[in-house]
C-alpha atoms as a PDB file:
ATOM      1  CA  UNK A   1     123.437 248.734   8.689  1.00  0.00           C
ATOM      2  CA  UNK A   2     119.722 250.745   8.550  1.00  0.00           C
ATOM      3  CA  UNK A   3     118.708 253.526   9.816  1.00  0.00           C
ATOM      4  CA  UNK A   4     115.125 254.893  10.207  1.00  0.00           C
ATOM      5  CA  UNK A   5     114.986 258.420   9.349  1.00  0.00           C
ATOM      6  CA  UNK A   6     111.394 259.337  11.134  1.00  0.00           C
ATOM      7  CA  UNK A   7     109.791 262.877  10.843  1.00  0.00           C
ATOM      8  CA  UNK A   8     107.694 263.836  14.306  1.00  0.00           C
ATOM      9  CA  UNK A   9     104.345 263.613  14.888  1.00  0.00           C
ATOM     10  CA  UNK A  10     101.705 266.419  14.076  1.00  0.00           C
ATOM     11  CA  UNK A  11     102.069 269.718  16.562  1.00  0.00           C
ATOM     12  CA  UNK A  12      99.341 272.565  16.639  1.00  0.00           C
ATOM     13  CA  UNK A  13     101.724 274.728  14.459  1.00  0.00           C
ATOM     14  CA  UNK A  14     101.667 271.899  11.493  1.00  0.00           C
ATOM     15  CA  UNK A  15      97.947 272.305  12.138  1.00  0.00           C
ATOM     16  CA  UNK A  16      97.793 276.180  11.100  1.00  0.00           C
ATOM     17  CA  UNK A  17     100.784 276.133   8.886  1.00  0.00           C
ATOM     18  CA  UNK A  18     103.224 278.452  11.235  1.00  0.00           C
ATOM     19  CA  UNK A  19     106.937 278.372  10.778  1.00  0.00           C
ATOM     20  CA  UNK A  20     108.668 275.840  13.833  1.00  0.00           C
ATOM     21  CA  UNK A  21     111.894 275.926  12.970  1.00  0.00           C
ATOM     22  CA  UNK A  22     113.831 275.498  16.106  1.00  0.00           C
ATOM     23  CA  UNK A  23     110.694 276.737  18.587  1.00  0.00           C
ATOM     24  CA  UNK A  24     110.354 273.859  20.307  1.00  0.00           C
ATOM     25  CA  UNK A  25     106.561 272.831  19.951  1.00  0.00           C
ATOM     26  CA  UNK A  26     104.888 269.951  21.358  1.00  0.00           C
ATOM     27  CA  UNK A  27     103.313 267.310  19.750  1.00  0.00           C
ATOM     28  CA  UNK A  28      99.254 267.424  19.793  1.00  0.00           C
ATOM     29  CA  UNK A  29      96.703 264.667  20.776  1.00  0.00           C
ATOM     30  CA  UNK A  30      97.188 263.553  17.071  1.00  0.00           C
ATOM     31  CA  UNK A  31     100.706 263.748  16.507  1.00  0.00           C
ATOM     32  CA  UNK A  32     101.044 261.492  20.129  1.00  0.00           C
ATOM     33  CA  UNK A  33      98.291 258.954  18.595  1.00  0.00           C
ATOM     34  CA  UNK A  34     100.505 258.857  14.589  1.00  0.00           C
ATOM     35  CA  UNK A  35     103.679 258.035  17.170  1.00  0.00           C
ATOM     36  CA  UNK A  36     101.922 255.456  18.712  1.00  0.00           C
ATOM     37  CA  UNK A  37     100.909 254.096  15.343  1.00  0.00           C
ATOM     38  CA  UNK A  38     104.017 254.063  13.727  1.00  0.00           C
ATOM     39  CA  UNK A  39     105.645 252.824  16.984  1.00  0.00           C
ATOM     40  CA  UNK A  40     103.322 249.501  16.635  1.00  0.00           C
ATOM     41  CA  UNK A  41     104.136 249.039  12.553  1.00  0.00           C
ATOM     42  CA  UNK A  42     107.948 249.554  13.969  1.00  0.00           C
ATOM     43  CA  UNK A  43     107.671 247.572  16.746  1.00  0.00           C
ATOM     44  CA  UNK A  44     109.464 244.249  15.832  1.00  0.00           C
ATOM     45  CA  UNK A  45     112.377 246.596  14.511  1.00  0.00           C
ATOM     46  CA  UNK A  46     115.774 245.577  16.464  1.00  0.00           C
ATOM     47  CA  UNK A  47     117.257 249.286  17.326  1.00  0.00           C
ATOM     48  CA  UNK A  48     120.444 249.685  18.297  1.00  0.00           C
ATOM     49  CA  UNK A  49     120.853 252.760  19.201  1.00  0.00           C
ATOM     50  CA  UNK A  50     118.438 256.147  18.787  1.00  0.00           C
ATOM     51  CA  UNK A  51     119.312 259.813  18.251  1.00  0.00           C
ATOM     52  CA  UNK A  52     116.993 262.328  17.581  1.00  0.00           C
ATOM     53  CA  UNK A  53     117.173 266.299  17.254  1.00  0.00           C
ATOM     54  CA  UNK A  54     117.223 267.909  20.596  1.00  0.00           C
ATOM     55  CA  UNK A  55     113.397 269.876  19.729  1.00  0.00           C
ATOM     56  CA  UNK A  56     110.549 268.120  22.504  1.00  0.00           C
ATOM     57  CA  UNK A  57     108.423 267.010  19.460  1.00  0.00           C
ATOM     58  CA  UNK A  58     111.206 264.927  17.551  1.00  0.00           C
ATOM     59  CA  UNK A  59     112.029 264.110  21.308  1.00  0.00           C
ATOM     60  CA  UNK A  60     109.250 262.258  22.342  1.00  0.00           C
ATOM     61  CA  UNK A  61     108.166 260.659  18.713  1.00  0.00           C
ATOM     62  CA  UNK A  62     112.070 258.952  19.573  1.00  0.00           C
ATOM     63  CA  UNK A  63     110.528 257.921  22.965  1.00  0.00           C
ATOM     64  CA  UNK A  64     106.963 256.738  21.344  1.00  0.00           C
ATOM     65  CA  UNK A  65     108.567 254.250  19.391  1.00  0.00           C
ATOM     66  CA  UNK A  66     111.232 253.086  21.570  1.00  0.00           C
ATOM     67  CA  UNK A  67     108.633 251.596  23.481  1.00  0.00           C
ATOM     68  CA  UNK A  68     109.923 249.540  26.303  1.00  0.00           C
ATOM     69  CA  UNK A  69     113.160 248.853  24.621  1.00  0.00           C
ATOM     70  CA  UNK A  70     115.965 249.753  26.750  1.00  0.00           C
ATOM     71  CA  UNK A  71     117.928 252.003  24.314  1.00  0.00           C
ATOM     72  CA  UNK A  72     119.363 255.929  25.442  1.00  0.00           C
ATOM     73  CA  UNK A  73     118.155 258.244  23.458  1.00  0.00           C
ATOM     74  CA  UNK A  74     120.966 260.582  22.538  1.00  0.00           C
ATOM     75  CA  UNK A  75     119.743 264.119  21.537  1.00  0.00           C
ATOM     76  CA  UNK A  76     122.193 265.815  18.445  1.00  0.00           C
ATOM     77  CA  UNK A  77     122.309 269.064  16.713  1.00  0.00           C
ATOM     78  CA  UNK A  78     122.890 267.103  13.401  1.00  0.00           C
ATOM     79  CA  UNK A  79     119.144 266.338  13.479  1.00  0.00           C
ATOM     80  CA  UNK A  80     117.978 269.884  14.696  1.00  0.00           C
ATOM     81  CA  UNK A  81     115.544 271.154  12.213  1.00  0.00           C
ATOM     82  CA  UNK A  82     116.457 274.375   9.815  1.00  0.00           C
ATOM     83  CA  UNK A  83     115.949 277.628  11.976  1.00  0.00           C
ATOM     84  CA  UNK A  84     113.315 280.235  10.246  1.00  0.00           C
ATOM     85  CA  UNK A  85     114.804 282.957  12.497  1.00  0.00           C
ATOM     86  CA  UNK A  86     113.296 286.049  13.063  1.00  0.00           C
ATOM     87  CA  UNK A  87     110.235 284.720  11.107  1.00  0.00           C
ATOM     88  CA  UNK A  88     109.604 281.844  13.510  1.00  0.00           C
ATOM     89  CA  UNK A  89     105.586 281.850  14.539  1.00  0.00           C
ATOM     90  CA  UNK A  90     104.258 283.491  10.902  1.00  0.00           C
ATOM     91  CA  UNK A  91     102.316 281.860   8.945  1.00  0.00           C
ATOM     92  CA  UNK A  92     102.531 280.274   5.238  1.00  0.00           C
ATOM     93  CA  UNK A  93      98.582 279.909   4.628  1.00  0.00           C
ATOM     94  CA  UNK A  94      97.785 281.820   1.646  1.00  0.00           C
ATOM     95  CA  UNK A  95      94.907 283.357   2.746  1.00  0.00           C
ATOM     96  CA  UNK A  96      96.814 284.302   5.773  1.00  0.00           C
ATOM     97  CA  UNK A  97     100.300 285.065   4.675  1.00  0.00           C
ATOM     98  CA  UNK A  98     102.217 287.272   6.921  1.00  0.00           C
ATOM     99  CA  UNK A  99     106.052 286.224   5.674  1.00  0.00           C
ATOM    100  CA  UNK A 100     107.782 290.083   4.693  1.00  0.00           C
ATOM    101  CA  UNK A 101     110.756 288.965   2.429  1.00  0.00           C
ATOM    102  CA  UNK A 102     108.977 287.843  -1.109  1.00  0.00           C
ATOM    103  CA  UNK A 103     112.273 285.813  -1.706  1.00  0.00           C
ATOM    104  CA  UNK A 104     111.052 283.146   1.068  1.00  0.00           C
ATOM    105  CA  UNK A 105     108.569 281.931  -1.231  1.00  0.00           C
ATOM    106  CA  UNK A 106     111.297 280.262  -2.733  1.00  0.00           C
ATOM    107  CA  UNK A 107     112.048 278.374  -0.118  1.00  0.00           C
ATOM    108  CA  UNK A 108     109.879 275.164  -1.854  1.00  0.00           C
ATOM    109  CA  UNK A 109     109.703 276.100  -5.481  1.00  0.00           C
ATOM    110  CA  UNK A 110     112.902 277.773  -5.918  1.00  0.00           C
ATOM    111  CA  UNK A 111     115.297 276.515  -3.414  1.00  0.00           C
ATOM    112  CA  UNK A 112     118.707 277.325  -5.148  1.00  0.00           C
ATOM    113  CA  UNK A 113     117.431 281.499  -4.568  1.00  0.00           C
ATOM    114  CA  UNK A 114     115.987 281.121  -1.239  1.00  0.00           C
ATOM    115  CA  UNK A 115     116.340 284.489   0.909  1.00  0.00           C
ATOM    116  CA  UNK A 116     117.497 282.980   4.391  1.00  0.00           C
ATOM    117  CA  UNK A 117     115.508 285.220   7.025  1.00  0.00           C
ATOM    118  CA  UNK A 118     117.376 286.897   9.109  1.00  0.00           C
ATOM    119  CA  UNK A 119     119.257 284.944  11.913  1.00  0.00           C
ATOM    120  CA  UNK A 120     117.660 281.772   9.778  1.00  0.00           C
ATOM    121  CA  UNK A 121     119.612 279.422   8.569  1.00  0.00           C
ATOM    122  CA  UNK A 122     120.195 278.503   4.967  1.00  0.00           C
ATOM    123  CA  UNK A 123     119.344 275.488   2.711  1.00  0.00           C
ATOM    124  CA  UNK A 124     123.379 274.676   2.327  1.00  0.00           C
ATOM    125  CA  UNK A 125     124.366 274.823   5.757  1.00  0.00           C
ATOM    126  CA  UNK A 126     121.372 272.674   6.946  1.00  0.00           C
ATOM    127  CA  UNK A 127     122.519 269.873   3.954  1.00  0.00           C
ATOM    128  CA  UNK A 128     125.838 270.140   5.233  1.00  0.00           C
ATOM    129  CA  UNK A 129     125.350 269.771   8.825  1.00  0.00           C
ATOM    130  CA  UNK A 130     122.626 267.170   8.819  1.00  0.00           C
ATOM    131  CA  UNK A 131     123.833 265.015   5.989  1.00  0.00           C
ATOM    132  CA  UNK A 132     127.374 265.251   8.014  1.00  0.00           C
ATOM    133  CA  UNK A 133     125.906 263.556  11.086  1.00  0.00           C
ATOM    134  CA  UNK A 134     124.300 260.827   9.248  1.00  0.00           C
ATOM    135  CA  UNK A 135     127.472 260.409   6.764  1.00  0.00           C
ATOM    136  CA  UNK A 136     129.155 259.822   9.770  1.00  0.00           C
ATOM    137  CA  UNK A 137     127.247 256.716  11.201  1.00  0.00           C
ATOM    138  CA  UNK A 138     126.891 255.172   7.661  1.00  0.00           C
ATOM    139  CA  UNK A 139     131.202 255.192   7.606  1.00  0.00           C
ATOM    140  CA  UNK A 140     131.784 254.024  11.007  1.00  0.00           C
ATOM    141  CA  UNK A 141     132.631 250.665  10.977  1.00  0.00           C
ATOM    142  CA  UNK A 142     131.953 249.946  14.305  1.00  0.00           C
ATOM    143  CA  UNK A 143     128.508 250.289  12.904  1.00  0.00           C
ATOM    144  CA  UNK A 144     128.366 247.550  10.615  1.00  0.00           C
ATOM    145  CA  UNK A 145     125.380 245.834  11.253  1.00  0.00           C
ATOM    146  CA  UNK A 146     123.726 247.822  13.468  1.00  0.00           C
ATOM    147  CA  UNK A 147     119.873 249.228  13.524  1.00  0.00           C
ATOM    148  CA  UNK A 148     120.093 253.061  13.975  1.00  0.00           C
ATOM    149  CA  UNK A 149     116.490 255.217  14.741  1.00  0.00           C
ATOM    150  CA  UNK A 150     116.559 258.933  14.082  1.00  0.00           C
ATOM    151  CA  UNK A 151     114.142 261.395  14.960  1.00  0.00           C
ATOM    152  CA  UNK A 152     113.952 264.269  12.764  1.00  0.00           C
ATOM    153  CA  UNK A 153     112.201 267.017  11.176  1.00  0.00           C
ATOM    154  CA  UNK A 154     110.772 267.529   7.276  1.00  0.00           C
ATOM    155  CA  UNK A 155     113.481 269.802   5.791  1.00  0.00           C
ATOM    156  CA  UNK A 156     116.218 268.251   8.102  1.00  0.00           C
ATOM    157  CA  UNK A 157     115.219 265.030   6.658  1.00  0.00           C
ATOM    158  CA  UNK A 158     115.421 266.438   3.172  1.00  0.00           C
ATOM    159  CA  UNK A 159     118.862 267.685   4.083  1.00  0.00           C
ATOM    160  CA  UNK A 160     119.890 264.436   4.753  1.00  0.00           C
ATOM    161  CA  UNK A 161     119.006 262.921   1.925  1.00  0.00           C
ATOM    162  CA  UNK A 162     119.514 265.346  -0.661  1.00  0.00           C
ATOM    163  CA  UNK A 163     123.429 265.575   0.476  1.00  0.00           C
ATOM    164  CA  UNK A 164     123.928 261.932   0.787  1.00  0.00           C
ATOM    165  CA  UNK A 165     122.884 261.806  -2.693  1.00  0.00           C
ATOM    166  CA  UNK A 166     124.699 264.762  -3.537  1.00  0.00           C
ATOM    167  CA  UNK A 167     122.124 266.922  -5.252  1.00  0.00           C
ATOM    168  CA  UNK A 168     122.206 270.449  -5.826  1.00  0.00           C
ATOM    169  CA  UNK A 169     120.197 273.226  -4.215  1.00  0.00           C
ATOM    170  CA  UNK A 170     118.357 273.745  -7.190  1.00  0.00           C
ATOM    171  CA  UNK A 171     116.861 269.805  -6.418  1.00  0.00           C
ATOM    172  CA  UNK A 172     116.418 270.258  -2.260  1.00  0.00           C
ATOM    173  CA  UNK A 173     112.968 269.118  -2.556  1.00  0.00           C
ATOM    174  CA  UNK A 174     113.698 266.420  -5.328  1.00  0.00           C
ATOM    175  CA  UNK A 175     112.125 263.980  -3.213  1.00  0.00           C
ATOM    176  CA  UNK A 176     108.422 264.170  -1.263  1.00  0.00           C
ATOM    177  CA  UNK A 177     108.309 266.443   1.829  1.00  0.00           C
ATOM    178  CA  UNK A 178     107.991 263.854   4.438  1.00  0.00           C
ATOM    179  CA  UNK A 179     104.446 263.599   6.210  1.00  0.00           C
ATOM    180  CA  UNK A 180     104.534 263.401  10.276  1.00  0.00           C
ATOM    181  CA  UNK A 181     105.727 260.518  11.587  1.00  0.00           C
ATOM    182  CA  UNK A 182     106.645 259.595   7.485  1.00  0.00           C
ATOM    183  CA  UNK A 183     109.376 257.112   8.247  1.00  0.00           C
ATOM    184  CA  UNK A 184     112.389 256.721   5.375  1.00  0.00           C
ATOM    185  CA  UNK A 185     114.785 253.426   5.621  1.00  0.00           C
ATOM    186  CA  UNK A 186     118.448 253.530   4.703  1.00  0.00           C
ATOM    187  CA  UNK A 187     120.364 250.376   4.325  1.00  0.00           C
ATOM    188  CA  UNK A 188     124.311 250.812   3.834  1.00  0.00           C
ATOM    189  CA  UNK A 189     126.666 247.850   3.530  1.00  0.00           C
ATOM    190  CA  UNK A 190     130.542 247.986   2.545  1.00  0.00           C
ATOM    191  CA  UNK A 191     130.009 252.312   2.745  1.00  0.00           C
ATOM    192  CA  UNK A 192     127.600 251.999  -0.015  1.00  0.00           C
ATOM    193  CA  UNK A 193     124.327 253.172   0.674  1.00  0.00           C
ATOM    194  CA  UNK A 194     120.560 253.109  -0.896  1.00  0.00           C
ATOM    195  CA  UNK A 195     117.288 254.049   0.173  1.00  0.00           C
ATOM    196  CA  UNK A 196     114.840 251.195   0.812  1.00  0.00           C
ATOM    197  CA  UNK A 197     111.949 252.959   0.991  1.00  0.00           C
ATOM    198  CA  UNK A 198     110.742 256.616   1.603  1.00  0.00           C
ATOM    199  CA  UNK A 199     107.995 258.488   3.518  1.00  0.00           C
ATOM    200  CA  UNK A 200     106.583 255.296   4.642  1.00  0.00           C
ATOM    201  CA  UNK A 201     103.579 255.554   7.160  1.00  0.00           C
ATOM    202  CA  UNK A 202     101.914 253.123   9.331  1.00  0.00           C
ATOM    203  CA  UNK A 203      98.267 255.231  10.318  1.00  0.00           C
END
């Protein structure tokens, strides 16, 4: 079995550096073009089946590189990016830094002591849901075989990986923060998995 672990294409927000989260931006003139990009380097890839998080710009990177293929694409919560909460919108510039709770600095270089924001969601719960849903295709048998694409989001993908590997909190960002459209490959056979490669890109 492999599955494609693709972050979305570039959105204005990326652009300036504002918190997405869950606001559901949608990809730019740019981030369409990287989706078509990727979709041709991807394009003699036999998918199976597609999921992606239910967020437009994750959405319609899934639908970029589908192509003509005639595969459903099944939107999921277990690919939903980490919600920023009430700080959704501000920006992380550091000339223009507008973030109130110091502790969300931490967020990249000190993970483990991350201050959720309020009505955000934490760094655990992410790993746990998101690493859940993919644990869950890699140990269905009914899977063996199969070519999985799944459209995702930078710390969602980090999520994923960092709890099928079973890191701590302290190592979230162990691996490289995934660039749009950055494209990780999984391979699992006999419910053992590896990564193939990581933060691939085809632009």
């Amino acid at each position: 079995m492999d599955i494609y672990l693709i972050r979305h294409g570039e959105t204005d927000w990326n652009k300036v550096k504002r918190l997405q989260g869950v606001t559901d931006i949608p990809l730019n003139s740019y981030g369409i073009e990287l989706a078509e990009k990727t979709a041709e380097g991807l394009k003699d890839v036999p998918f199976d089946r597609i999921y992606t998080s239910p967020l437009i710009r994750a959405r319609k990177t899934a639908e970029i590189i589908r192509g003509d293929r005639n595969i459903e694409i099944i939107p999921t919560e277990g690919l939903l990016e980490i919600s920023f909460g009430e700080y959704e919108g501000l920006t992380y510039l550091p000339d223009r830094y507008n973030i109130p709770k110091p502790g969300f600095r931490k967020f990249f270089d000190d993970p483990e002591h991350y201050d959720t924001p309020p009505q955000g969601e934490s760094l655990t719960h992410l790993r746990q849901r998101t690493s859940s849903f993919v644990r869950s295709v890699l140990e269905d048998p009914a899977n063996e075989g199969m070519t999985f694409l799944m459209a995702s989001h930078g710390a969602a993908i980090r999520g994923i990986l960092s709890g099928l590997l079973d890191l701590p909190i302290a190592e979230f960002w162990s691996g490289p923060v995934h660039k749009n459209c950055g494209v990780t490959r999984l391979h699992a056979e006999n419910g053992v998995f590896r990564i193939e490669f990581e933060n691939r890109i085809y632009y």
